[in-house]
PDB file of N, CA and C in Angstrom:
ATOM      1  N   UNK A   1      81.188 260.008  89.392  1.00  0.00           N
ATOM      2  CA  UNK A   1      79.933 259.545  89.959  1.00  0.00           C
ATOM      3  C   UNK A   1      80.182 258.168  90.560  1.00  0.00           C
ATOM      4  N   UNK A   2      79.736 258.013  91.951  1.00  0.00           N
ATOM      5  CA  UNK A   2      79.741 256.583  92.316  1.00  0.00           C
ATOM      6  C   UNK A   2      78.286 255.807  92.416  1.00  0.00           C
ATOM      7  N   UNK A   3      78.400 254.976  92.133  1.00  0.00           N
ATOM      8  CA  UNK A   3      77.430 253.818  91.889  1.00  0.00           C
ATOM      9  C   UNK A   3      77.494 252.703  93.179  1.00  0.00           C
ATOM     10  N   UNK A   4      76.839 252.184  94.045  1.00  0.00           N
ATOM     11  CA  UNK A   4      76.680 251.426  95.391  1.00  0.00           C
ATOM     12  C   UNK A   4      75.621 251.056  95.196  1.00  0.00           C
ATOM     13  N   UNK A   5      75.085 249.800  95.542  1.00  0.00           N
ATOM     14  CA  UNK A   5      74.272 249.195  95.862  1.00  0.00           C
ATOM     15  C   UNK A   5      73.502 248.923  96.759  1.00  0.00           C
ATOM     16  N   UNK A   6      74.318 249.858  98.319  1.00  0.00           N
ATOM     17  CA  UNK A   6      74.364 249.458  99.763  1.00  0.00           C
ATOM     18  C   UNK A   6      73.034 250.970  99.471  1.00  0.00           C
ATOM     19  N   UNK A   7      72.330 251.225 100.582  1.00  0.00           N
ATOM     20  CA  UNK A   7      72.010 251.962 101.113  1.00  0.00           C
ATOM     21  C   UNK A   7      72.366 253.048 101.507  1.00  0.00           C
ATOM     22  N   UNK A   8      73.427 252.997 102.059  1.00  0.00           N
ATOM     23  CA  UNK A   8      74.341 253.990 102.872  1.00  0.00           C
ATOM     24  C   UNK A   8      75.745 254.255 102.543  1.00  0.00           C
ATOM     25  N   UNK A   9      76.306 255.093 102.613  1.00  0.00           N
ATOM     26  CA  UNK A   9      77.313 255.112 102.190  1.00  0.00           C
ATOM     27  C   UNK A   9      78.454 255.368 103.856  1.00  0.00           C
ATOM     28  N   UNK A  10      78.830 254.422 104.086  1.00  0.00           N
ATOM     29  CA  UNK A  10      79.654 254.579 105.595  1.00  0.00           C
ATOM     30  C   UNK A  10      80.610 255.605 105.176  1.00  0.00           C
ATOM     31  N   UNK A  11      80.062 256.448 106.526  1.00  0.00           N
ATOM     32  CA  UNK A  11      80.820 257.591 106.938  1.00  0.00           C
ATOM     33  C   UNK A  11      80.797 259.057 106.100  1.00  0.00           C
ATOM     34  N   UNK A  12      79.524 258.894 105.416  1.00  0.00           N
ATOM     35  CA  UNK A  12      79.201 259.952 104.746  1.00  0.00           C
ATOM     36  C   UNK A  12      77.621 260.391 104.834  1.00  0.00           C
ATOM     37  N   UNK A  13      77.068 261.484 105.096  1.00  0.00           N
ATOM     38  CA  UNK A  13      76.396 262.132 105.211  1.00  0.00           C
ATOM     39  C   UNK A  13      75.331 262.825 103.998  1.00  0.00           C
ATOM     40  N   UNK A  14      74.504 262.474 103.353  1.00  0.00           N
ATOM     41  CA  UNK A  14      73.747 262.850 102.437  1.00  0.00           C
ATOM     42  C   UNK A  14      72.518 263.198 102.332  1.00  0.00           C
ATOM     43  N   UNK A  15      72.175 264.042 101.078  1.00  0.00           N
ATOM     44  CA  UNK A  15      70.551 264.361 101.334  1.00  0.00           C
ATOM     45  C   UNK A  15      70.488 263.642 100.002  1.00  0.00           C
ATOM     46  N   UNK A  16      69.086 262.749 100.297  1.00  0.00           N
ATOM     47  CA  UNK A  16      68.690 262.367  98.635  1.00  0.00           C
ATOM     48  C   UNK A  16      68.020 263.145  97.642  1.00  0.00           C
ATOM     49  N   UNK A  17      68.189 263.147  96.145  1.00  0.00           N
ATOM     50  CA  UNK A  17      67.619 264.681  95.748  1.00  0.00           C
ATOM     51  C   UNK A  17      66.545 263.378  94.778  1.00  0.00           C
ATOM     52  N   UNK A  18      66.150 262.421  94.899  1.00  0.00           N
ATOM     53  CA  UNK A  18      65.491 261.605  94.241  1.00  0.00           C
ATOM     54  C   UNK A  18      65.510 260.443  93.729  1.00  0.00           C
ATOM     55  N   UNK A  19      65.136 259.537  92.764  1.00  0.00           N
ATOM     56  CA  UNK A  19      65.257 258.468  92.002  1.00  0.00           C
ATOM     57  C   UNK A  19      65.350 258.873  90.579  1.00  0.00           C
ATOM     58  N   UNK A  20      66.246 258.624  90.323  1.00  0.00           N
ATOM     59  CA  UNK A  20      66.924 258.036  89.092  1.00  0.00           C
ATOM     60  C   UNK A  20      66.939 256.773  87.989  1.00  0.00           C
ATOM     61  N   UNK A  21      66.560 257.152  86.862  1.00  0.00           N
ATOM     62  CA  UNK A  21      66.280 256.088  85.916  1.00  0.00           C
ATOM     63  C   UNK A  21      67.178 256.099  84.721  1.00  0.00           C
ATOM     64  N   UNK A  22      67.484 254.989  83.931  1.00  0.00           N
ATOM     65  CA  UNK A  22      67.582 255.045  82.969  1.00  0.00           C
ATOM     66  C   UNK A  22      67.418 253.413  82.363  1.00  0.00           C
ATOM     67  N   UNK A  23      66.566 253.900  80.980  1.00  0.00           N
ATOM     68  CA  UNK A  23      65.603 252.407  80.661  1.00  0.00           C
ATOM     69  C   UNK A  23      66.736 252.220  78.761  1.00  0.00           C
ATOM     70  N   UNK A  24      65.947 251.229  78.221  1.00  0.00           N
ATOM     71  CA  UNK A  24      66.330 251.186  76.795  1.00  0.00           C
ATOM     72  C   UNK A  24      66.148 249.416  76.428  1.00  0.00           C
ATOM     73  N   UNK A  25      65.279 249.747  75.218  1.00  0.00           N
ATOM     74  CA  UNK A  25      64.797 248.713  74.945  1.00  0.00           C
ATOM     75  C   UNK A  25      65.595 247.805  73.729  1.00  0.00           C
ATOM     76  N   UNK A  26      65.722 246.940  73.470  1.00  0.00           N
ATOM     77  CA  UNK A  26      66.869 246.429  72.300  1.00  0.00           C
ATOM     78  C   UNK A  26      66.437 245.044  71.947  1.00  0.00           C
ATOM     79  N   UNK A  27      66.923 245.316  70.764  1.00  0.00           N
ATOM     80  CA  UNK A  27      66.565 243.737  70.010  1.00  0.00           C
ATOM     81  C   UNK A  27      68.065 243.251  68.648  1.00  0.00           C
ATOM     82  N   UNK A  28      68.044 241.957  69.234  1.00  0.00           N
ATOM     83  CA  UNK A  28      68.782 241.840  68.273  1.00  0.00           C
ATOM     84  C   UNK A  28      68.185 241.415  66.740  1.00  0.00           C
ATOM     85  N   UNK A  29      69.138 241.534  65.591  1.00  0.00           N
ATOM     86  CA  UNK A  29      69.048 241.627  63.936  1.00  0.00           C
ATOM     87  C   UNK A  29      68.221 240.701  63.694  1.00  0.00           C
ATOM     88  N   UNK A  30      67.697 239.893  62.549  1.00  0.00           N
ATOM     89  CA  UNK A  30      66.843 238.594  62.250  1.00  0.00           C
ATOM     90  C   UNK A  30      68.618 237.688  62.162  1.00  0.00           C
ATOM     91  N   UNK A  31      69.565 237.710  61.484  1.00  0.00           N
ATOM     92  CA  UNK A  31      70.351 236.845  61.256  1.00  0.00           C
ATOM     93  C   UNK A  31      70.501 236.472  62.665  1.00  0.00           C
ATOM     94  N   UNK A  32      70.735 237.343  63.625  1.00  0.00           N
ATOM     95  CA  UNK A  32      71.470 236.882  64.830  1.00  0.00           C
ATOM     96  C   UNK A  32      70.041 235.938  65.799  1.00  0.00           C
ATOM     97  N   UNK A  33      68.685 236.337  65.511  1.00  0.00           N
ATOM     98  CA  UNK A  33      67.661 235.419  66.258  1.00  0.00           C
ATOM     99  C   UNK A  33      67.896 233.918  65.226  1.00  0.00           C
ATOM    100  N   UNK A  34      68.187 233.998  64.244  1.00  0.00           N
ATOM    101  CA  UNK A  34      68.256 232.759  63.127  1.00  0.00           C
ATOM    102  C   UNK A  34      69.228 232.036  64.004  1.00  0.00           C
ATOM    103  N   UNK A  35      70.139 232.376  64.334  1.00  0.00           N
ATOM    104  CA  UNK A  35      71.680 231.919  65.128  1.00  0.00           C
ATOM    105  C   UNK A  35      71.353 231.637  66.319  1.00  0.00           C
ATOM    106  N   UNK A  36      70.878 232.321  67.334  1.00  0.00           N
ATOM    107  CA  UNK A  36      70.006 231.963  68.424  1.00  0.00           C
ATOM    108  C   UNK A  36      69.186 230.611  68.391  1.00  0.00           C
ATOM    109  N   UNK A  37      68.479 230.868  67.939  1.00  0.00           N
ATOM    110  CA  UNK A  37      67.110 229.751  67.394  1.00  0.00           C
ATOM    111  C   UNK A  37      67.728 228.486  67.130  1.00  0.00           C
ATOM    112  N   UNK A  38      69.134 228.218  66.410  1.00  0.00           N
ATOM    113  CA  UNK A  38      69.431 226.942  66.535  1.00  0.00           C
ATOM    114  C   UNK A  38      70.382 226.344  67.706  1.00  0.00           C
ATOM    115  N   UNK A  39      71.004 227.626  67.971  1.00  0.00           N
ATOM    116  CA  UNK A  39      71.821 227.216  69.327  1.00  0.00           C
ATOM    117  C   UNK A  39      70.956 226.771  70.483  1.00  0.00           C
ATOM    118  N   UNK A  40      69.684 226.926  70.832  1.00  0.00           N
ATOM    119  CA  UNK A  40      68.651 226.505  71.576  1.00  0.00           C
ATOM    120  C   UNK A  40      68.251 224.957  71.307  1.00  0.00           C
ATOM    121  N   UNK A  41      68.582 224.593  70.118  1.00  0.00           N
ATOM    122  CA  UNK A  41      68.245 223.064  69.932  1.00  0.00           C
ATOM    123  C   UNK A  41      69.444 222.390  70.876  1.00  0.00           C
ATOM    124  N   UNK A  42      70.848 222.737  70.990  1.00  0.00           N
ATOM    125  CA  UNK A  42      72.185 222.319  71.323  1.00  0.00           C
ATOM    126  C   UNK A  42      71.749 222.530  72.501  1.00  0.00           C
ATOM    127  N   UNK A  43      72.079 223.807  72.742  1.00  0.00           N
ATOM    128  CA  UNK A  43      72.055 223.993  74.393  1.00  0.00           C
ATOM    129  C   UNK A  43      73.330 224.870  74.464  1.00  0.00           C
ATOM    130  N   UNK A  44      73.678 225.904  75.473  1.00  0.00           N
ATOM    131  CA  UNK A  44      74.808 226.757  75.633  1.00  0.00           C
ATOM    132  C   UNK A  44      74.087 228.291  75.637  1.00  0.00           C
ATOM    133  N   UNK A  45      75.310 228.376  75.944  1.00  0.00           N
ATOM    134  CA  UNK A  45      75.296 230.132  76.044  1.00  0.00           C
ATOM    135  C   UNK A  45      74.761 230.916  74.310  1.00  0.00           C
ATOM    136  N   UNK A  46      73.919 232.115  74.434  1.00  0.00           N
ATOM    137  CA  UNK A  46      73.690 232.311  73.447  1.00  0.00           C
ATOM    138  C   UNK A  46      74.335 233.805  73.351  1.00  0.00           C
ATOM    139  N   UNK A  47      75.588 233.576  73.048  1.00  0.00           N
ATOM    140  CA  UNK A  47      76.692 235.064  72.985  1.00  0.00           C
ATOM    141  C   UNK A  47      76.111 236.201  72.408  1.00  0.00           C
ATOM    142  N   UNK A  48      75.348 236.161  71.520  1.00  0.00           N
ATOM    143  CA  UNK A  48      74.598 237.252  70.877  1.00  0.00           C
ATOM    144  C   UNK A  48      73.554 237.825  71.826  1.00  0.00           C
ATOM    145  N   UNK A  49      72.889 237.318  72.263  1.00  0.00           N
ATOM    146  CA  UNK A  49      72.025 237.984  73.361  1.00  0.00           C
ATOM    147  C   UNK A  49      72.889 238.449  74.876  1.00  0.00           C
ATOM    148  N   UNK A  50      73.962 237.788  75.455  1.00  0.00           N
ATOM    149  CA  UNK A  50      74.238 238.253  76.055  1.00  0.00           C
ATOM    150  C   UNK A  50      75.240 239.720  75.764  1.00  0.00           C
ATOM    151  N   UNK A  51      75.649 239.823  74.558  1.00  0.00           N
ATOM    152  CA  UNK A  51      76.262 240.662  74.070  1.00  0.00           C
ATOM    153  C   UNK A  51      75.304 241.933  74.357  1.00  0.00           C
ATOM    154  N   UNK A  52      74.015 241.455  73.863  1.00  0.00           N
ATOM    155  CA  UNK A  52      73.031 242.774  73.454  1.00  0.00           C
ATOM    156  C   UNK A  52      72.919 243.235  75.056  1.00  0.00           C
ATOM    157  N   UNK A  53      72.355 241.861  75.971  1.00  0.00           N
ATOM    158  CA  UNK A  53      72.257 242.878  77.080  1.00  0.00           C
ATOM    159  C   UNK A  53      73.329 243.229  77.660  1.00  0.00           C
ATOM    160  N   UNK A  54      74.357 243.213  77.579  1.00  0.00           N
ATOM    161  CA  UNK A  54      75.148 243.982  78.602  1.00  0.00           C
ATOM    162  C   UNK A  54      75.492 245.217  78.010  1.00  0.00           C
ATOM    163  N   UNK A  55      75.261 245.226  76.636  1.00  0.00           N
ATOM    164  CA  UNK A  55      75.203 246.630  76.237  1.00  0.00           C
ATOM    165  C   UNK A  55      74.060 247.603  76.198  1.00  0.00           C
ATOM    166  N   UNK A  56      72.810 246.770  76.203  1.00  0.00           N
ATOM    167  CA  UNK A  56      71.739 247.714  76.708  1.00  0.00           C
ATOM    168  C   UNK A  56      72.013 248.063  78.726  1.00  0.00           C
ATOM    169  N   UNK A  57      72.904 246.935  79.262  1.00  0.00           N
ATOM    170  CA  UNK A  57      72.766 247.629  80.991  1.00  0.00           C
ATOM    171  C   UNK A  57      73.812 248.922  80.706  1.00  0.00           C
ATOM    172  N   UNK A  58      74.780 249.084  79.709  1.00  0.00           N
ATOM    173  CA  UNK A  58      75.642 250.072  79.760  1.00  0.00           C
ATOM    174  C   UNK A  58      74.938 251.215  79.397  1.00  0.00           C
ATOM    175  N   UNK A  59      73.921 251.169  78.691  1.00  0.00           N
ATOM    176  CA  UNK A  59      73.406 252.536  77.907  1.00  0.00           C
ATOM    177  C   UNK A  59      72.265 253.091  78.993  1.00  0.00           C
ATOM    178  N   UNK A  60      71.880 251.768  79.539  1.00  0.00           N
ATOM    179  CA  UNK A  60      70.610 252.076  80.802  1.00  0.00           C
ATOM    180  C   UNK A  60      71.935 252.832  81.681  1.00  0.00           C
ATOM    181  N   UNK A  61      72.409 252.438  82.565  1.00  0.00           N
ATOM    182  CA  UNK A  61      73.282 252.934  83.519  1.00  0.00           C
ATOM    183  C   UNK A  61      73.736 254.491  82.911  1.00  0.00           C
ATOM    184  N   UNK A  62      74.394 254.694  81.819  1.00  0.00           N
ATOM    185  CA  UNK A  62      74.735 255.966  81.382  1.00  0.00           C
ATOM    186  C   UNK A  62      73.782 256.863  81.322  1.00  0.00           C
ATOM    187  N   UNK A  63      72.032 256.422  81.143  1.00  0.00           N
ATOM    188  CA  UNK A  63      70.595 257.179  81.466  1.00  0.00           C
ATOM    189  C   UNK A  63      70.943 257.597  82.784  1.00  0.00           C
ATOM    190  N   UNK A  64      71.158 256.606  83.561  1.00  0.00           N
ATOM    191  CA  UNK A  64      71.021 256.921  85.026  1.00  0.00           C
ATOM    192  C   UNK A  64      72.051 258.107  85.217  1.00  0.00           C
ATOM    193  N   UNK A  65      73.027 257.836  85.324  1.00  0.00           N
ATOM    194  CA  UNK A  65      74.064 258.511  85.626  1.00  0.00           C
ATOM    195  C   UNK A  65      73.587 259.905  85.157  1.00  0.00           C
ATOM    196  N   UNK A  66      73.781 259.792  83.812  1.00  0.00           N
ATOM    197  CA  UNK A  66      73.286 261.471  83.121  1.00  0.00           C
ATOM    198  C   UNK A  66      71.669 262.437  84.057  1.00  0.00           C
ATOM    199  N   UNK A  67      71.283 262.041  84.583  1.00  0.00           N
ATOM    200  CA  UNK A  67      69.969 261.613  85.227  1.00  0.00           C
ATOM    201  C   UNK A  67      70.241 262.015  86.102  1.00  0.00           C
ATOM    202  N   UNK A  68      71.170 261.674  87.206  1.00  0.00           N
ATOM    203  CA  UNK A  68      71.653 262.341  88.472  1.00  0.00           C
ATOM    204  C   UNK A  68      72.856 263.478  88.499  1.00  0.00           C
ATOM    205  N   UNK A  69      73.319 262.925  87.484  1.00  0.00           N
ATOM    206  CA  UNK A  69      74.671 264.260  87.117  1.00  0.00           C
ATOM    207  C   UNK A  69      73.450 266.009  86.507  1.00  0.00           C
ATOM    208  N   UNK A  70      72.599 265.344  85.999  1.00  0.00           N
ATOM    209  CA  UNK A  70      71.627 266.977  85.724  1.00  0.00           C
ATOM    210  C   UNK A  70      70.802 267.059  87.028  1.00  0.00           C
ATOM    211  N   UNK A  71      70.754 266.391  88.003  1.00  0.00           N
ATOM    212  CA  UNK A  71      70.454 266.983  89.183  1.00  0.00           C
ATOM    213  C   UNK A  71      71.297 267.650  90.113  1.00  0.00           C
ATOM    214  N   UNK A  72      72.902 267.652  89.789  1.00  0.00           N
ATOM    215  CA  UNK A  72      73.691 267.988  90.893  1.00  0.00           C
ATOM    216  C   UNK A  72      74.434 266.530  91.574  1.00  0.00           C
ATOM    217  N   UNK A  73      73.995 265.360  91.979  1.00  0.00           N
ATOM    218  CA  UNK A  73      74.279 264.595  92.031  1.00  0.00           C
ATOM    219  C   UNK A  73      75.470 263.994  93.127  1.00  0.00           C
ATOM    220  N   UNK A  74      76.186 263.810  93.505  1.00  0.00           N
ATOM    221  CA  UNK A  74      77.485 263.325  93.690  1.00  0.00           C
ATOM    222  C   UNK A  74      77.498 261.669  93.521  1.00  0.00           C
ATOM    223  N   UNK A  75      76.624 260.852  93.875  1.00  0.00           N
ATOM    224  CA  UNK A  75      76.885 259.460  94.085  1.00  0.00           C
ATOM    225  C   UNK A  75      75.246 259.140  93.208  1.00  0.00           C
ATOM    226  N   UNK A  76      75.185 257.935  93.668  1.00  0.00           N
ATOM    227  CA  UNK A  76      73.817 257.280  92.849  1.00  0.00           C
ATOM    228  C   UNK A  76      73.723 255.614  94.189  1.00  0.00           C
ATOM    229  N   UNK A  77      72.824 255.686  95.051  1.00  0.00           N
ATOM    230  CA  UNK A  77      72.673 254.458  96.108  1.00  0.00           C
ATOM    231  C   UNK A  77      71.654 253.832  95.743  1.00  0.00           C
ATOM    232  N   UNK A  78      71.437 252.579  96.191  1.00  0.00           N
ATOM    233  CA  UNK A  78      70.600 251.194  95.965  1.00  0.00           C
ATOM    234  C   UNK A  78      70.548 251.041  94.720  1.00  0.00           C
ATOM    235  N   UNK A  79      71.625 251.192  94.104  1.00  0.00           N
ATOM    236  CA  UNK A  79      71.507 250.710  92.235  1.00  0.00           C
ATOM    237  C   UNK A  79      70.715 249.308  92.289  1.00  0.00           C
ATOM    238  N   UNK A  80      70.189 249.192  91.093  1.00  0.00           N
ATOM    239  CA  UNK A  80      69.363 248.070  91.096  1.00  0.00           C
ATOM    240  C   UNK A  80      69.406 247.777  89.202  1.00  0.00           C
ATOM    241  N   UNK A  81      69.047 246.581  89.069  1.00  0.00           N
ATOM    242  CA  UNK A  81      68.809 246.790  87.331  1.00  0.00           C
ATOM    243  C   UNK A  81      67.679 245.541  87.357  1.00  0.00           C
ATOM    244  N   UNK A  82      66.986 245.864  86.103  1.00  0.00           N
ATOM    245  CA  UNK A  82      65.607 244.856  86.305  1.00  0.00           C
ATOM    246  C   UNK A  82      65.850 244.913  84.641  1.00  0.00           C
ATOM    247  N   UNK A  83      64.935 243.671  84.123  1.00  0.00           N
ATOM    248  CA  UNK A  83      64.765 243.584  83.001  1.00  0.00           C
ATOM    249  C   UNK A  83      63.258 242.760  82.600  1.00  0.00           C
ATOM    250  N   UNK A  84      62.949 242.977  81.277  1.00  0.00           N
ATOM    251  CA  UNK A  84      61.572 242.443  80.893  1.00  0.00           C
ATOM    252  C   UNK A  84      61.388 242.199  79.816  1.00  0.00           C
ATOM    253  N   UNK A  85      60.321 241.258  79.023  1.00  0.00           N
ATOM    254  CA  UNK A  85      60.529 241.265  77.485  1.00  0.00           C
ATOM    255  C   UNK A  85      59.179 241.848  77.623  1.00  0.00           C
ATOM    256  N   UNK A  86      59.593 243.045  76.293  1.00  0.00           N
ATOM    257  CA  UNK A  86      58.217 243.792  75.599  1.00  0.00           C
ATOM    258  C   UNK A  86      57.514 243.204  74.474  1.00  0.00           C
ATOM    259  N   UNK A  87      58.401 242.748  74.077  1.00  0.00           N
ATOM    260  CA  UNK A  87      57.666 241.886  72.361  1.00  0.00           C
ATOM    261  C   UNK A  87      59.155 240.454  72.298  1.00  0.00           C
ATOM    262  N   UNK A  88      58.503 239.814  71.490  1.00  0.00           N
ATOM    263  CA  UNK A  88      59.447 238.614  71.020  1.00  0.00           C
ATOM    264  C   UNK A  88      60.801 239.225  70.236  1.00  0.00           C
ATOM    265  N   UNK A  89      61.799 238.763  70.851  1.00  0.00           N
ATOM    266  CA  UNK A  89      62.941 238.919  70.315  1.00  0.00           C
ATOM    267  C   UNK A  89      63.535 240.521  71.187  1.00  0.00           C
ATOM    268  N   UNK A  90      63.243 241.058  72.209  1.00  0.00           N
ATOM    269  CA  UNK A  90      62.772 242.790  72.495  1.00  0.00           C
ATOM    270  C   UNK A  90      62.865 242.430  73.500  1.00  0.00           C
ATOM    271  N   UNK A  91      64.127 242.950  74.177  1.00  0.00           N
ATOM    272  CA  UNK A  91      64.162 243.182  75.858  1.00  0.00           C
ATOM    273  C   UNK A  91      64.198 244.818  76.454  1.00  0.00           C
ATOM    274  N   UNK A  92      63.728 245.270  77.670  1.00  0.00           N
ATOM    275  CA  UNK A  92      63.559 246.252  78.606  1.00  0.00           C
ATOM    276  C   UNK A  92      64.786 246.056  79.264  1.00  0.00           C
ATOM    277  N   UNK A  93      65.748 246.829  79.524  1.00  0.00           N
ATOM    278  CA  UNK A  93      66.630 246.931  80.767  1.00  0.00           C
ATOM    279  C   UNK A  93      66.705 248.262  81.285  1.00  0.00           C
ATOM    280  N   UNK A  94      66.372 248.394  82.759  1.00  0.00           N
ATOM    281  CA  UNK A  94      66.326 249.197  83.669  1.00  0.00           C
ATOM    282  C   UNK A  94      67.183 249.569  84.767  1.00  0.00           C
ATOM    283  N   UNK A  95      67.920 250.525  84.583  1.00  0.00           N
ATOM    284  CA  UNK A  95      68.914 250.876  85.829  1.00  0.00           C
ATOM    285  C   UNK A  95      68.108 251.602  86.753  1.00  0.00           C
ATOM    286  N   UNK A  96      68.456 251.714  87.918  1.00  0.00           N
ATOM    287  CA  UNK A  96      67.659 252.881  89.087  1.00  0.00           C
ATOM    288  C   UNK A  96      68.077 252.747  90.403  1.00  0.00           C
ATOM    289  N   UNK A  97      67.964 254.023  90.694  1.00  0.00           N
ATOM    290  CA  UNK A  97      68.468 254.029  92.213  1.00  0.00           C
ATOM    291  C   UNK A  97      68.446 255.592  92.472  1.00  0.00           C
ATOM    292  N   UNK A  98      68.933 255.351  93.661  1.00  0.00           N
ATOM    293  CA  UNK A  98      68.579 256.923  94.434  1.00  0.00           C
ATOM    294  C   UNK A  98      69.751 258.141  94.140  1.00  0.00           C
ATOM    295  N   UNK A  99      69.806 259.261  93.636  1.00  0.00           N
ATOM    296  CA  UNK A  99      70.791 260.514  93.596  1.00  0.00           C
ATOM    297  C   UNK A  99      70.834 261.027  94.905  1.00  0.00           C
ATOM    298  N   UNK A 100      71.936 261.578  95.453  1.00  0.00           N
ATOM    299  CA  UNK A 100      72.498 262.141  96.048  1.00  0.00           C
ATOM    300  C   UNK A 100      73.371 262.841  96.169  1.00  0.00           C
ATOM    301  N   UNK A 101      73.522 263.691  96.820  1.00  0.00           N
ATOM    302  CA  UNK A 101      74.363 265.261  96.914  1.00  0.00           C
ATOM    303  C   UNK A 101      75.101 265.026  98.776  1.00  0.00           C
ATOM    304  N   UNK A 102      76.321 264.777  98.681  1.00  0.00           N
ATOM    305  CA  UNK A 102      77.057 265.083  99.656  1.00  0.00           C
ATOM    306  C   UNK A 102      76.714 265.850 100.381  1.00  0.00           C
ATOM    307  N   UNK A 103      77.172 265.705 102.295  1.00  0.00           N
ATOM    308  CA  UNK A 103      76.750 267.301 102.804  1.00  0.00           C
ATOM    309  C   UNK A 103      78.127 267.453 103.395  1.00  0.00           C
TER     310      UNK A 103
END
């Protein structure tokens, strides 16, 4: 499965068979917001949260993918990823973009 961001795919020809999602919501442990919470007094990177999301964009993206692979699929265009907080400590990450089938 290919993943692009572009619109178009130069020099290839496609029909779109739809939009494609895949979401997943995640939170990290109480020890690790405890750990957070003081690294915010310092200042820096807070490794634990970035840990969480890049593993919630992997599990969103694998929605997607699975998502267009049960449509037939060949590629996946205008990937996009968005994110949101649902509750304190509780992030949304969203993959999406368009499926497509080669012609």
């Amino acid at each position: 499965m290919k993943l692009v961001t572009i619109e178009n795919i130069p020099g290839k020809d496609f029909e779109p068979l739809g939009i494609v999602k895949g979401t997943v919501v995640q939170s990290k442990n109480i020890g690790r917001d405890f750990m957070a919470a003081l690294k915010t007094v310092v200042g820096g990177e807070i490794a634990g949260y970035t840990e969480m999301l890049n593993e919630a964009r992997q599990i969103a993206t694998k929605r997607m993918v699975d998502e267009a692979t049960a449509l037939g699929a060949d590629a996946i265009i205008g990937v996009k990823y968005g994110s949101s907080a649902v509750m304190q400590n509780a992030a949304e990450i969203m993959a999406y973009g368009t499926a497509v089938k080669f012609k």
